[in-house]
Structures are given as C-alpha cells and as structure tokens.
PDB file of N, CA and C in Angstrom:
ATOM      1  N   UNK A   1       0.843  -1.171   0.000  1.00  0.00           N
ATOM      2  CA  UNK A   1       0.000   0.000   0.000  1.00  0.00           C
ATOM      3  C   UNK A   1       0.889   1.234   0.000  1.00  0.00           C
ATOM      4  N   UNK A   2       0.318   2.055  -0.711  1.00  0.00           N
ATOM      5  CA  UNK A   2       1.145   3.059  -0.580  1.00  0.00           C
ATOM      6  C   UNK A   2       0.818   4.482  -0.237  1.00  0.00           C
ATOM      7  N   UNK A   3       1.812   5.397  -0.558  1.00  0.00           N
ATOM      8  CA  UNK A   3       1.186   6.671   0.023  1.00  0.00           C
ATOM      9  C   UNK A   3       0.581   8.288  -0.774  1.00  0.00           C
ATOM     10  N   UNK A   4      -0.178   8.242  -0.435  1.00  0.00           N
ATOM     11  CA  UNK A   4      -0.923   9.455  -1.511  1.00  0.00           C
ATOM     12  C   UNK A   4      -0.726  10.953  -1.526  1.00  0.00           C
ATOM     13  N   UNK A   5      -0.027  11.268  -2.031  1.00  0.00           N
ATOM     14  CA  UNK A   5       0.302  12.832  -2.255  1.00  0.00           C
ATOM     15  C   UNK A   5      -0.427  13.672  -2.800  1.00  0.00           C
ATOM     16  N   UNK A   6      -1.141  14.863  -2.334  1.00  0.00           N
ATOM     17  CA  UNK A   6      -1.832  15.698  -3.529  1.00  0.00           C
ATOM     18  C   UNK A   6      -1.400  16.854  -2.733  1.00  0.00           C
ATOM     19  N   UNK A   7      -1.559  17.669  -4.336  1.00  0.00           N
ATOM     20  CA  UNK A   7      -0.890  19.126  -4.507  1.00  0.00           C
ATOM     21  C   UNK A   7      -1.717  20.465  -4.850  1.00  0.00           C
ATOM     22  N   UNK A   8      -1.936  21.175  -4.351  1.00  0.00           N
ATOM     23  CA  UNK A   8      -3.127  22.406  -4.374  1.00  0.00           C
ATOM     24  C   UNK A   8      -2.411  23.584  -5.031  1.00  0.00           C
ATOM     25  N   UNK A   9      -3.308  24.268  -5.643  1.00  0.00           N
ATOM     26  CA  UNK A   9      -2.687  25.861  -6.428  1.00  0.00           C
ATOM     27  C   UNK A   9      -2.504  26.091  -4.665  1.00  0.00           C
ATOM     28  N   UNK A  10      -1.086  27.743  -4.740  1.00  0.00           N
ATOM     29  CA  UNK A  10      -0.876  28.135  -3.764  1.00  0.00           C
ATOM     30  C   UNK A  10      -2.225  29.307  -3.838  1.00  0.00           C
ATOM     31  N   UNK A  11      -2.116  30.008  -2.778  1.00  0.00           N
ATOM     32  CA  UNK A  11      -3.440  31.074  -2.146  1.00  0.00           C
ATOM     33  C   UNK A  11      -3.292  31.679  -3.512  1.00  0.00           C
ATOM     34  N   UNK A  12      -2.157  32.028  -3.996  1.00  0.00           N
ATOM     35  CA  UNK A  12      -1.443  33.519  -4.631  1.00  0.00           C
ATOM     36  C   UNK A  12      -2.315  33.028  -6.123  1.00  0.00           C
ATOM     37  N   UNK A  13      -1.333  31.722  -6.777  1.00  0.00           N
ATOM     38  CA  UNK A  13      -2.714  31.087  -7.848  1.00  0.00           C
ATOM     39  C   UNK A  13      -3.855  31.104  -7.820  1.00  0.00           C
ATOM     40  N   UNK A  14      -4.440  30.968  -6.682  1.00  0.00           N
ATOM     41  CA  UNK A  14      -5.676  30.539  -6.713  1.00  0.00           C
ATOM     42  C   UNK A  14      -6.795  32.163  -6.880  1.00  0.00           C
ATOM     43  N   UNK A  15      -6.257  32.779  -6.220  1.00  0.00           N
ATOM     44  CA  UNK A  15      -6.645  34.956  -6.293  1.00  0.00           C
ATOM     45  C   UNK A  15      -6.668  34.951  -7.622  1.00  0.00           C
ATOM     46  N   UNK A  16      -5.641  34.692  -8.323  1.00  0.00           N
ATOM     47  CA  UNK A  16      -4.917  35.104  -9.937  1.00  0.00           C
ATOM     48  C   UNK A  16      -6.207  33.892 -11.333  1.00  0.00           C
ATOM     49  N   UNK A  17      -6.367  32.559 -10.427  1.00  0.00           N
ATOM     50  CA  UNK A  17      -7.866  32.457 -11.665  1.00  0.00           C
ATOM     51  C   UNK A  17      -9.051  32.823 -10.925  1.00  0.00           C
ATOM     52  N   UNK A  18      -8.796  32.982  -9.722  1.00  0.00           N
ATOM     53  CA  UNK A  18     -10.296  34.059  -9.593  1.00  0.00           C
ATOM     54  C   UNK A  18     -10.714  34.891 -10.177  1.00  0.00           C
ATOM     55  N   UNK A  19      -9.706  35.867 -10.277  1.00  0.00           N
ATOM     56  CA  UNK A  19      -9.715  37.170 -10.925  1.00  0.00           C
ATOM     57  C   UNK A  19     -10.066  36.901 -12.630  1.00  0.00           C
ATOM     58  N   UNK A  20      -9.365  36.174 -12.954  1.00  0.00           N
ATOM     59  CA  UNK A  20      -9.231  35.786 -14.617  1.00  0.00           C
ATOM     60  C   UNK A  20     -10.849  34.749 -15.039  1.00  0.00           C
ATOM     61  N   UNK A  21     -11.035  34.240 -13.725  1.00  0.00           N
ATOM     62  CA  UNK A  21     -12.440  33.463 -14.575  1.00  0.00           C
ATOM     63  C   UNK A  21     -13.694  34.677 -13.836  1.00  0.00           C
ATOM     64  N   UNK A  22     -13.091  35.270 -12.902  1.00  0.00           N
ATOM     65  CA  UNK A  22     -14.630  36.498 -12.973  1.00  0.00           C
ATOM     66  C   UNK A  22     -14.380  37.483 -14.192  1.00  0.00           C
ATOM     67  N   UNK A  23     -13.139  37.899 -14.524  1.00  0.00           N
ATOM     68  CA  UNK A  23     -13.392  38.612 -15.787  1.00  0.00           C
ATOM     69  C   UNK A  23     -14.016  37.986 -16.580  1.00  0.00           C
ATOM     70  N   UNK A  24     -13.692  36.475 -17.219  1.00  0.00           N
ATOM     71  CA  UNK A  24     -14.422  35.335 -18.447  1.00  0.00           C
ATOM     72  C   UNK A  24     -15.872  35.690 -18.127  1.00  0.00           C
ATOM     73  N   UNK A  25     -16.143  35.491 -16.859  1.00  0.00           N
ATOM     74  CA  UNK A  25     -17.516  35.382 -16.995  1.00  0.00           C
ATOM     75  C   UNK A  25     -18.067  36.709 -17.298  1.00  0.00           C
ATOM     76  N   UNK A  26     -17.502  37.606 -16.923  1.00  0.00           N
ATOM     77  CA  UNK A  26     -18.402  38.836 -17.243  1.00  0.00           C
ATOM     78  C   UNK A  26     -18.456  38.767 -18.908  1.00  0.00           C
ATOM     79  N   UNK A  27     -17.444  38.122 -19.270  1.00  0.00           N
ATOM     80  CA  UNK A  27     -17.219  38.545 -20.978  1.00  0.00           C
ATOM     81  C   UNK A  27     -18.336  37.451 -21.239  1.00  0.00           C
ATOM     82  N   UNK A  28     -18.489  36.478 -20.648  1.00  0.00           N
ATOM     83  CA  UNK A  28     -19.572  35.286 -20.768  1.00  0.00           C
ATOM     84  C   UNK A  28     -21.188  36.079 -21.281  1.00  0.00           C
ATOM     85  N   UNK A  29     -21.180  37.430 -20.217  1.00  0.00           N
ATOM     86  CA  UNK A  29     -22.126  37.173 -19.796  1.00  0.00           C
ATOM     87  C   UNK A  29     -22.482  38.615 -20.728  1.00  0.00           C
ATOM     88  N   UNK A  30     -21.669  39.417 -20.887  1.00  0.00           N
ATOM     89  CA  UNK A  30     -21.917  40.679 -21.596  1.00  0.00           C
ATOM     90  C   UNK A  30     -21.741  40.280 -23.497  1.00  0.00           C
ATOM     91  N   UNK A  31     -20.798  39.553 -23.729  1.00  0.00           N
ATOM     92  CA  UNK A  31     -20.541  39.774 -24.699  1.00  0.00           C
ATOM     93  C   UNK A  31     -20.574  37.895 -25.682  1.00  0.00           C
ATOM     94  N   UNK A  32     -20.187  37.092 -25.132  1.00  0.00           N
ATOM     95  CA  UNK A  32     -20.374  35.666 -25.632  1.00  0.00           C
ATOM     96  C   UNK A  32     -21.529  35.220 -25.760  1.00  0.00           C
ATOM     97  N   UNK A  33     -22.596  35.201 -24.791  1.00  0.00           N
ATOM     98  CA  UNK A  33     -23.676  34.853 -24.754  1.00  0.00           C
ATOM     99  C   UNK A  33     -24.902  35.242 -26.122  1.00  0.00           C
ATOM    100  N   UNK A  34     -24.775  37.010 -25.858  1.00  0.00           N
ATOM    101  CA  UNK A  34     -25.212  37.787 -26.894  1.00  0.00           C
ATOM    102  C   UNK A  34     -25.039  37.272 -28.194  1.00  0.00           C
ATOM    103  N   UNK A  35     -23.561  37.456 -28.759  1.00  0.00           N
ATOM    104  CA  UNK A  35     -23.086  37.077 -29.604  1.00  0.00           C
ATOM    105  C   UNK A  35     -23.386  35.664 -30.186  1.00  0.00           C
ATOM    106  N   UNK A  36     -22.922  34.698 -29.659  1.00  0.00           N
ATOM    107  CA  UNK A  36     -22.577  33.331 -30.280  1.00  0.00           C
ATOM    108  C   UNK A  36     -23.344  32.259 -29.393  1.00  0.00           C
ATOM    109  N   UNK A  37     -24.471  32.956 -28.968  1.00  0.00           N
ATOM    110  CA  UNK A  37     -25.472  32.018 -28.297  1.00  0.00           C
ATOM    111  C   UNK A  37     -25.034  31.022 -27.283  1.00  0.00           C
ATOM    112  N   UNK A  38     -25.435  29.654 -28.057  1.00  0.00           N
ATOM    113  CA  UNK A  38     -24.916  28.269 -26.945  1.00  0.00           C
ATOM    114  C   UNK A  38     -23.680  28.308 -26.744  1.00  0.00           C
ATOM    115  N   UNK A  39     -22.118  28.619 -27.666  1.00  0.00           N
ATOM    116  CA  UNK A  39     -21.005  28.858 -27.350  1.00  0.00           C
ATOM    117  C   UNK A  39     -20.635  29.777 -26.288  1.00  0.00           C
ATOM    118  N   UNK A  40     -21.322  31.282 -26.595  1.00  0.00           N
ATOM    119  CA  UNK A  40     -21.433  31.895 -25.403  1.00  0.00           C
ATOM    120  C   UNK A  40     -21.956  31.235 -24.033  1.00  0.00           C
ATOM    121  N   UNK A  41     -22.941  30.416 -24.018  1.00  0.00           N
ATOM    122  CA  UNK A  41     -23.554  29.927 -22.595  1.00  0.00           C
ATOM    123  C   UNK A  41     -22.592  28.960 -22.155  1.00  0.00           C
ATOM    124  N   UNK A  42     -21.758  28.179 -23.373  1.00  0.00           N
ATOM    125  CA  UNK A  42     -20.528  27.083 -22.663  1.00  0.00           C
ATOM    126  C   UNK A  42     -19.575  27.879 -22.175  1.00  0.00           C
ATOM    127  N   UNK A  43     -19.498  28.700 -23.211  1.00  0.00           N
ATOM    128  CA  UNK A  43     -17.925  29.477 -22.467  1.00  0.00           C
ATOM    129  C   UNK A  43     -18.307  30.294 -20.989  1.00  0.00           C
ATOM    130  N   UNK A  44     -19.489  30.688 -20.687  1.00  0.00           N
ATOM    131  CA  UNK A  44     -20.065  31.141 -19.272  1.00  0.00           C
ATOM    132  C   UNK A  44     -20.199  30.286 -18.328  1.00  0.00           C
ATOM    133  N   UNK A  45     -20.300  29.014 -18.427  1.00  0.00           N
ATOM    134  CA  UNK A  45     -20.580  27.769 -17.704  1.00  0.00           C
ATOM    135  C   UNK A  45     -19.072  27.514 -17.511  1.00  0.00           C
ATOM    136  N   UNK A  46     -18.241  27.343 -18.561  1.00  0.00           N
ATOM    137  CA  UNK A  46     -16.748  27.046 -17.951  1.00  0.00           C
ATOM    138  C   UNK A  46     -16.055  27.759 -17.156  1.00  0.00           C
ATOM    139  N   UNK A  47     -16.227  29.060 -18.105  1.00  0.00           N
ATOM    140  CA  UNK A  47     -16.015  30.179 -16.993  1.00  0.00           C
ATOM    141  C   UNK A  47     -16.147  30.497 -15.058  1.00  0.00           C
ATOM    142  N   UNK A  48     -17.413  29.889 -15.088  1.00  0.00           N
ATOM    143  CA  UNK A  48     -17.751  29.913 -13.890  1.00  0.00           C
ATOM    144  C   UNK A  48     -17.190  28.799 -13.263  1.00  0.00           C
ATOM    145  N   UNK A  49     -17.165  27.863 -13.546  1.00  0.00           N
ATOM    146  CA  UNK A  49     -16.781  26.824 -12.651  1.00  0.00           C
ATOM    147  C   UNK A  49     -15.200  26.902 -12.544  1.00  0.00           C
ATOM    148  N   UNK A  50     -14.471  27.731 -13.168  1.00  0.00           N
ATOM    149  CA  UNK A  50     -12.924  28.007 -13.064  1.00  0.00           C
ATOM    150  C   UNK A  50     -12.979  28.865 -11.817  1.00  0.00           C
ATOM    151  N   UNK A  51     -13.472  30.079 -11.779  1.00  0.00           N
ATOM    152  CA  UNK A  51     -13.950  31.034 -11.172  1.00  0.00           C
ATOM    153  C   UNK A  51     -14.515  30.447  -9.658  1.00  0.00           C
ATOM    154  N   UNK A  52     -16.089  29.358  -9.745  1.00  0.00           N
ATOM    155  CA  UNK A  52     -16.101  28.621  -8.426  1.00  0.00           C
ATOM    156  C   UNK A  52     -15.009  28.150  -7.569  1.00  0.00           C
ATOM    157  N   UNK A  53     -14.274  27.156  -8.443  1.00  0.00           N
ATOM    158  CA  UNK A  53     -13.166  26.857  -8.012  1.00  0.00           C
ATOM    159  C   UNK A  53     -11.929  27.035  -7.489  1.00  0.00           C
ATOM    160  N   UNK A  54     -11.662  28.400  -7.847  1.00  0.00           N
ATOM    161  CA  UNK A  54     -10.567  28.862  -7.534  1.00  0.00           C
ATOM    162  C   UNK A  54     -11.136  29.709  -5.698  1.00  0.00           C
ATOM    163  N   UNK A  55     -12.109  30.337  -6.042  1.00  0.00           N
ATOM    164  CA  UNK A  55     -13.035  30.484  -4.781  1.00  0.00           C
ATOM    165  C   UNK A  55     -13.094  29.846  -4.230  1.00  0.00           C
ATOM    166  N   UNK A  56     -13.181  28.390  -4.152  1.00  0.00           N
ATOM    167  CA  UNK A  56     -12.907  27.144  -3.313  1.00  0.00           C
ATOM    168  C   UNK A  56     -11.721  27.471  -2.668  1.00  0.00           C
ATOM    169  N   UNK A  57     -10.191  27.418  -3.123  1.00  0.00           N
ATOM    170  CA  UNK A  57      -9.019  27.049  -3.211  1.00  0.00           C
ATOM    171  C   UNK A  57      -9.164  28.123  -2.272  1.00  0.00           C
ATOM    172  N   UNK A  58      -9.343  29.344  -2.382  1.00  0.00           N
ATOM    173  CA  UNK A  58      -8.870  30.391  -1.595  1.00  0.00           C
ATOM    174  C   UNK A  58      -9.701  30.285   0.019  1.00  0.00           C
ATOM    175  N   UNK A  59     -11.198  29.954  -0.409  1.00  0.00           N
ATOM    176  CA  UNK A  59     -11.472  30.011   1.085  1.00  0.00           C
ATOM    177  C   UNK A  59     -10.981  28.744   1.605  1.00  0.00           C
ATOM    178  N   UNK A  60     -10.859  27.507   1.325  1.00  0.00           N
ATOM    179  CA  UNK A  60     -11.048  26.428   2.070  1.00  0.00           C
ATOM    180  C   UNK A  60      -9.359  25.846   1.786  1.00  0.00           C
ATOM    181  N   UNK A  61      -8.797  25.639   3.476  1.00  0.00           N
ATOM    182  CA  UNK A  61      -7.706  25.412   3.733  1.00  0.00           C
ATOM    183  C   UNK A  61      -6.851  23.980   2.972  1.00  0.00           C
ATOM    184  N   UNK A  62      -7.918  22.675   2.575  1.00  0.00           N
ATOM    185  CA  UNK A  62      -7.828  21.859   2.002  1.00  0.00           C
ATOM    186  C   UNK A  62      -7.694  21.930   0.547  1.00  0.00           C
ATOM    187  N   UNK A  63      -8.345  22.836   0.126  1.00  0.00           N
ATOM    188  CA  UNK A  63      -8.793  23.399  -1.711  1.00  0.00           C
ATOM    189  C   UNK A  63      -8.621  22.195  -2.550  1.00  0.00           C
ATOM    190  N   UNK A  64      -9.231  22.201  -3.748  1.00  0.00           N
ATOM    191  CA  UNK A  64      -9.082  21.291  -4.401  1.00  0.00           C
ATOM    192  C   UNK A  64      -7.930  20.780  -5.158  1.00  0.00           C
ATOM    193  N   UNK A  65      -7.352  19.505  -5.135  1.00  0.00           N
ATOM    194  CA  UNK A  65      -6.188  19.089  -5.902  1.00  0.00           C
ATOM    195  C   UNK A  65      -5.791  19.532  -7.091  1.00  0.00           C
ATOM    196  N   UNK A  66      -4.503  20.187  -7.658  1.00  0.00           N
ATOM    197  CA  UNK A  66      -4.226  20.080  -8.788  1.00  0.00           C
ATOM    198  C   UNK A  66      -3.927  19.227  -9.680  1.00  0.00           C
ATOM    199  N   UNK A  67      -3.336  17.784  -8.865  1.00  0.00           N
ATOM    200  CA  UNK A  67      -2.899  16.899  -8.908  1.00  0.00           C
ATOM    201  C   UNK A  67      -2.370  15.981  -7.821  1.00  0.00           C
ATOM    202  N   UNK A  68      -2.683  14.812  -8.176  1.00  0.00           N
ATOM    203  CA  UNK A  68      -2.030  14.130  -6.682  1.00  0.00           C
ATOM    204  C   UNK A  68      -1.465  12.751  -7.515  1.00  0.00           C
ATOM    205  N   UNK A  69      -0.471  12.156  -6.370  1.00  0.00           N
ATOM    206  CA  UNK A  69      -0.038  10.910  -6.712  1.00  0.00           C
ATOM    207  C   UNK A  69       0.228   9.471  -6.052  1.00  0.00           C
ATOM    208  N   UNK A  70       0.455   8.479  -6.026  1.00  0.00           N
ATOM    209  CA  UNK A  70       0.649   7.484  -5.132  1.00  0.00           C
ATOM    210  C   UNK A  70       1.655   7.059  -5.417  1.00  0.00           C
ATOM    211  N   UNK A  71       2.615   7.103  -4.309  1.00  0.00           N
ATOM    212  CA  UNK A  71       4.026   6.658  -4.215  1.00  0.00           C
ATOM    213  C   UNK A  71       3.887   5.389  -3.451  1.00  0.00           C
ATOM    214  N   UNK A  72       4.594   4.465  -4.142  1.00  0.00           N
ATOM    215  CA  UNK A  72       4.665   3.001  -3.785  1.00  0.00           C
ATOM    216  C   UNK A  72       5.905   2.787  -2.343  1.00  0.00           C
ATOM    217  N   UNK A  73       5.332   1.987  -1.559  1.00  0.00           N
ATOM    218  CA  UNK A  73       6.244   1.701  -0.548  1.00  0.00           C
ATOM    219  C   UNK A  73       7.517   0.514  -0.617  1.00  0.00           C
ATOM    220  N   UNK A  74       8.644   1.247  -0.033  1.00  0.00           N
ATOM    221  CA  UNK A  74       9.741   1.103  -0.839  1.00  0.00           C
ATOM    222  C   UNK A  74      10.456   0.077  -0.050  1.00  0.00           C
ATOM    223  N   UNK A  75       9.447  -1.113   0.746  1.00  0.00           N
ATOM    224  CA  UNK A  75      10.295  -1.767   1.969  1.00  0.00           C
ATOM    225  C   UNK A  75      11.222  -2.513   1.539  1.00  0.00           C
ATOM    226  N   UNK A  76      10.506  -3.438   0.360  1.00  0.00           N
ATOM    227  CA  UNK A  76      11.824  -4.500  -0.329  1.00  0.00           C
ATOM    228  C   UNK A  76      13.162  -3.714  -0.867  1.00  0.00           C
ATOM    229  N   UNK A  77      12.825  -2.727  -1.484  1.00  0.00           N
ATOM    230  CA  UNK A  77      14.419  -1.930  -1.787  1.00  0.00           C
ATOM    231  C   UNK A  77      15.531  -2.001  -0.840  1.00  0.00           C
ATOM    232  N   UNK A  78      14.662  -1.009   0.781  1.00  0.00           N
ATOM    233  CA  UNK A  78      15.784  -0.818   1.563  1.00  0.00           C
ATOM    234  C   UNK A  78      16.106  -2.194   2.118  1.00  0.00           C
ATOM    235  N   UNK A  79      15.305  -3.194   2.095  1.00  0.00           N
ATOM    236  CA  UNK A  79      15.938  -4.578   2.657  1.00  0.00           C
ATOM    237  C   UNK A  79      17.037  -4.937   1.531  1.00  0.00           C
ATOM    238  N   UNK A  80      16.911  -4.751   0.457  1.00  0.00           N
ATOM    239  CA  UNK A  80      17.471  -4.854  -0.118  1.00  0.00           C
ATOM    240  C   UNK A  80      18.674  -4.472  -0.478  1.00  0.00           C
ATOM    241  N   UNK A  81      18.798  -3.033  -0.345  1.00  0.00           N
ATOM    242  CA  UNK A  81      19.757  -2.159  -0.101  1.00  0.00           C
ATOM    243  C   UNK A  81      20.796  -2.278   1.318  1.00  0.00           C
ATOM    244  N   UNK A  82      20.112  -3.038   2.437  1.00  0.00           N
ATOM    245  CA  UNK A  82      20.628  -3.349   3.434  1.00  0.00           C
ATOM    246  C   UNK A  82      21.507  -4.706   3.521  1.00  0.00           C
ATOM    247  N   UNK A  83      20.787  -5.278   2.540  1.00  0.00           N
ATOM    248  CA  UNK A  83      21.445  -6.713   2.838  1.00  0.00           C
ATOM    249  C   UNK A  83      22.981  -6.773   2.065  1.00  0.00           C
ATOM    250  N   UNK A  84      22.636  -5.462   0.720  1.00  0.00           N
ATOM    251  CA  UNK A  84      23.359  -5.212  -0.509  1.00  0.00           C
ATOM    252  C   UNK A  84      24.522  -4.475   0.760  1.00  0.00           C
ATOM    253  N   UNK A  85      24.308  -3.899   1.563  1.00  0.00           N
ATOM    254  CA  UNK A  85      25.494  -2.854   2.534  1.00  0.00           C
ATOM    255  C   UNK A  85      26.464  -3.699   3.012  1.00  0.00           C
ATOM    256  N   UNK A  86      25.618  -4.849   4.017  1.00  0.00           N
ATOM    257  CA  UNK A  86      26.382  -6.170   4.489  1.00  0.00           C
ATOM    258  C   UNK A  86      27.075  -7.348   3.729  1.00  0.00           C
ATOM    259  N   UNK A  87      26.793  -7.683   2.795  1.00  0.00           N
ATOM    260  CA  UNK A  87      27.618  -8.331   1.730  1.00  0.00           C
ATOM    261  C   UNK A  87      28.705  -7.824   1.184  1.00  0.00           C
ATOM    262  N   UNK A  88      28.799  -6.359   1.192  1.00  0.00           N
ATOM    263  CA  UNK A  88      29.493  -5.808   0.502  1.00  0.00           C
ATOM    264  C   UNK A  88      30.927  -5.489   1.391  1.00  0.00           C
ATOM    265  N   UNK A  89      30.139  -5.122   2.955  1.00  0.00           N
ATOM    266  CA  UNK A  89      31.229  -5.015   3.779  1.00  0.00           C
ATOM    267  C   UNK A  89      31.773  -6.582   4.405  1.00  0.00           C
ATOM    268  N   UNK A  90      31.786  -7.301   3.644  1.00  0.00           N
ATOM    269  CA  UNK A  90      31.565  -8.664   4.425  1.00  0.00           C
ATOM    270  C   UNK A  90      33.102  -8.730   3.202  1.00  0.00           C
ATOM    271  N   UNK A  91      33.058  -8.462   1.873  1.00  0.00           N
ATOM    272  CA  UNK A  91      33.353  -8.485   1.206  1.00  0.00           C
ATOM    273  C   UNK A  91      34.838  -8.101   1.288  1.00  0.00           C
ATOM    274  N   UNK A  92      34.999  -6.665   2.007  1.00  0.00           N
ATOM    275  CA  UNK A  92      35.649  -6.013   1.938  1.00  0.00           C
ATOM    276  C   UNK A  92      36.514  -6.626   2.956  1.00  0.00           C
ATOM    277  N   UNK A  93      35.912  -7.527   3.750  1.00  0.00           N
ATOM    278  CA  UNK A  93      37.042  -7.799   4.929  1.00  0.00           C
ATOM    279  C   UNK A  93      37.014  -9.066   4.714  1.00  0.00           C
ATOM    280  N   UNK A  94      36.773 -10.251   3.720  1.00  0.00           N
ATOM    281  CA  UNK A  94      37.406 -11.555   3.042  1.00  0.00           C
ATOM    282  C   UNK A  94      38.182 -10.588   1.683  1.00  0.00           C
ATOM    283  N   UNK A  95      38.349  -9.392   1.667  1.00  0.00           N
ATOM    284  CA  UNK A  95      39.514  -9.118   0.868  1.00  0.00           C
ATOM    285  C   UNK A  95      40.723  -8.484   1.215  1.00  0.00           C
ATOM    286  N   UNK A  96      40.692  -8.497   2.829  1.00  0.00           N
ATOM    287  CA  UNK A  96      41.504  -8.094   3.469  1.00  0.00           C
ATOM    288  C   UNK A  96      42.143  -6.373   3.327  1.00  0.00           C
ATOM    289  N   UNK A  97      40.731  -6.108   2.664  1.00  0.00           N
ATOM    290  CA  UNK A  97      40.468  -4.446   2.847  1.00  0.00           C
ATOM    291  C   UNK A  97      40.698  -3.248   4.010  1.00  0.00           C
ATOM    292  N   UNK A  98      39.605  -4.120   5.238  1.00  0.00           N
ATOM    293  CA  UNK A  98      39.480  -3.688   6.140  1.00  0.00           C
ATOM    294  C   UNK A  98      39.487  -4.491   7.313  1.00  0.00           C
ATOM    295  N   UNK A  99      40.002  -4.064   8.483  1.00  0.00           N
ATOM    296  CA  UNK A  99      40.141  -4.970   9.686  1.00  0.00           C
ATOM    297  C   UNK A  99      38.770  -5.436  10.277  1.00  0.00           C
ATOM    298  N   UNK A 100      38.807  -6.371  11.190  1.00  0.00           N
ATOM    299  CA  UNK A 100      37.953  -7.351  11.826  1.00  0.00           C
ATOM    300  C   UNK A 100      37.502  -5.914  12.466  1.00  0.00           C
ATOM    301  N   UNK A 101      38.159  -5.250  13.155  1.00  0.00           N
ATOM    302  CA  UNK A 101      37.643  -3.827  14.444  1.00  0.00           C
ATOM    303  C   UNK A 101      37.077  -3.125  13.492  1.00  0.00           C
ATOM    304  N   UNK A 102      37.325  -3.043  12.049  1.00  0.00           N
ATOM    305  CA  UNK A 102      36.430  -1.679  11.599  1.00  0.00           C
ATOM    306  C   UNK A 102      34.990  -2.492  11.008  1.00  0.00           C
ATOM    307  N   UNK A 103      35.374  -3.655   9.984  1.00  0.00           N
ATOM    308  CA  UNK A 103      34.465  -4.632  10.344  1.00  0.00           C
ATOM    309  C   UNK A 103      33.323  -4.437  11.169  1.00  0.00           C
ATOM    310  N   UNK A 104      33.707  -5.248  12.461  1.00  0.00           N
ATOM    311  CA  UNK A 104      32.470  -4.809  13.191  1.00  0.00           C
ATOM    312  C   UNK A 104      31.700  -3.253  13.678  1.00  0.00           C
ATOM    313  N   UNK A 105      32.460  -2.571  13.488  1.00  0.00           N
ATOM    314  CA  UNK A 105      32.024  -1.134  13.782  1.00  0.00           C
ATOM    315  C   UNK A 105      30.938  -0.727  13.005  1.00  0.00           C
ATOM    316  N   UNK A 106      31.568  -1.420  11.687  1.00  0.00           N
ATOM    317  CA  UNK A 106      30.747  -0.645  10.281  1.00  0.00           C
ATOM    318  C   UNK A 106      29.321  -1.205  10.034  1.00  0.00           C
ATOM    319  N   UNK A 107      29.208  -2.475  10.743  1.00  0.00           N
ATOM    320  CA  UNK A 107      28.264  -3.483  10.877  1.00  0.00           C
ATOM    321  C   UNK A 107      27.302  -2.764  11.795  1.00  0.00           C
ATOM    322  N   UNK A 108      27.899  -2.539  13.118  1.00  0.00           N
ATOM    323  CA  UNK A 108      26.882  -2.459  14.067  1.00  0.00           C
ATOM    324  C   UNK A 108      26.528  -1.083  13.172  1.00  0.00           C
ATOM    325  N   UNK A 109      26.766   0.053  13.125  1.00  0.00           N
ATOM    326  CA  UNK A 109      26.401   0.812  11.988  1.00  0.00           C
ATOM    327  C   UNK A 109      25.420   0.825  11.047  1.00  0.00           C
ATOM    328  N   UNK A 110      25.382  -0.280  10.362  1.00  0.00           N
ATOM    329  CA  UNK A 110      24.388  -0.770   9.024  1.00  0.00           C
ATOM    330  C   UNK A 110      23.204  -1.290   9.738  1.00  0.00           C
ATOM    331  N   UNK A 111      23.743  -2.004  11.322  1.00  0.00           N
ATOM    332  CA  UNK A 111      22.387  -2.816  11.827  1.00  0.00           C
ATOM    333  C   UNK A 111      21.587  -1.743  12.584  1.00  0.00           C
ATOM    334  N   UNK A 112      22.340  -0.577  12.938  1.00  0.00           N
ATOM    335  CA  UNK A 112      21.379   0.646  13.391  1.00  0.00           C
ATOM    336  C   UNK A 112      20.426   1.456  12.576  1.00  0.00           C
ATOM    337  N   UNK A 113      20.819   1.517  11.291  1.00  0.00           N
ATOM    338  CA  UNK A 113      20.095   1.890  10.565  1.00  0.00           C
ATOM    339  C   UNK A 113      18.321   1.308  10.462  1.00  0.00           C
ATOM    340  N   UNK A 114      17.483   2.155  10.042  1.00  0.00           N
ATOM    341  CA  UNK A 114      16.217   1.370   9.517  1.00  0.00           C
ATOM    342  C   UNK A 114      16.222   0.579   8.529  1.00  0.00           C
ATOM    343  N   UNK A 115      15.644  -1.079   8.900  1.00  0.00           N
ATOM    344  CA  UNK A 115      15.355  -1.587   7.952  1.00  0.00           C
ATOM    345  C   UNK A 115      14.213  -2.359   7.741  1.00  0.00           C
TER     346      UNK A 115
END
C-alpha cells in the first residue's frame, strides 16, 4: 500500500484564476452569450466553474487538488539495499580491505540503521 500525495494551487494562484475566470464570466455574460449564443452559454458555464473553483481554493484550507499521486512503498528496496550494505562489507574484509575492528564497527552501523 502506498502513500498518496496531492498538490493544491498556492493562495497567490488561486486569487490570480479568480480574478481571470470572474473577468471570463463577465465577458460570458456581456458579450459571448449575446453574440454566439450556446457557445457563449458554454464558455459562461466554464467560466464559472474556473472562477467557483478557484473560490474554493482560496477560502477552504484543504482546496481542491491540482494533482495528486501514489508513491509506492519502498520496503523490499531498503531490505534490499541493506542486505546489498552487508555483503558488501563482508566483502571487503574476506579481501583483506578492512580490519575485523572496523568490520564490526561498520556493521553495528548498518544494523542501526532502519530496515
């Protein structure tokens, strides 16, 4: 199972399509509508709900996602990565790399870590 990230316009974005979908709509509403009928009434309907939304974002501390994601949990790696630490230093001292004293030092070390 893993873990879910989501990401919100900041306050500052969220003011900036307020502003930009209450202008749309006024143009929705003065000048699209008039003009180009049902196109006008879609482009007023989108308008607004950019405009709702961003009104969301600003009053409500949660606001709606811009995007979110699920990051997978990464337990087999670091076991993996752990076991990959100890082999390696195991390695190093059947190659007469490093002494038995640093050896164990480096060990108890790796076994403190989270795994």
């Amino acid at each position: 199972m893993g873990k879910r990230i989501v990401v919100k316009q900041s306050k500052e974005q969220a003011i900036f399509s307020m502003i930009v979908g209450l202008i749309f709509v006024i143009i929705g509403i003065m000048i699209a509508i008039p003009n180009f009928g049902l196109f006008g009434i879609f482009w007023t309907i989108i308008a607004f709900l950019i405009f709702a939304s961003s009104v969301y974002n600003v009053i409500n501390k949660k606001g709606l996602p811009s995007w979110s994601a699920e990051i997978e949990d990464n337990k087999i790696e670091l076991n993996e990565d752990f076991e990959m630490k100890l082999r390696k230093l195991n390695r190093l001292k059947e190659d007469g790399l490093i002494t038995e004293e640093e050896f164990q030092i480096k060990r108890e070390e790796i076994m403190r870590e989270k795994w």
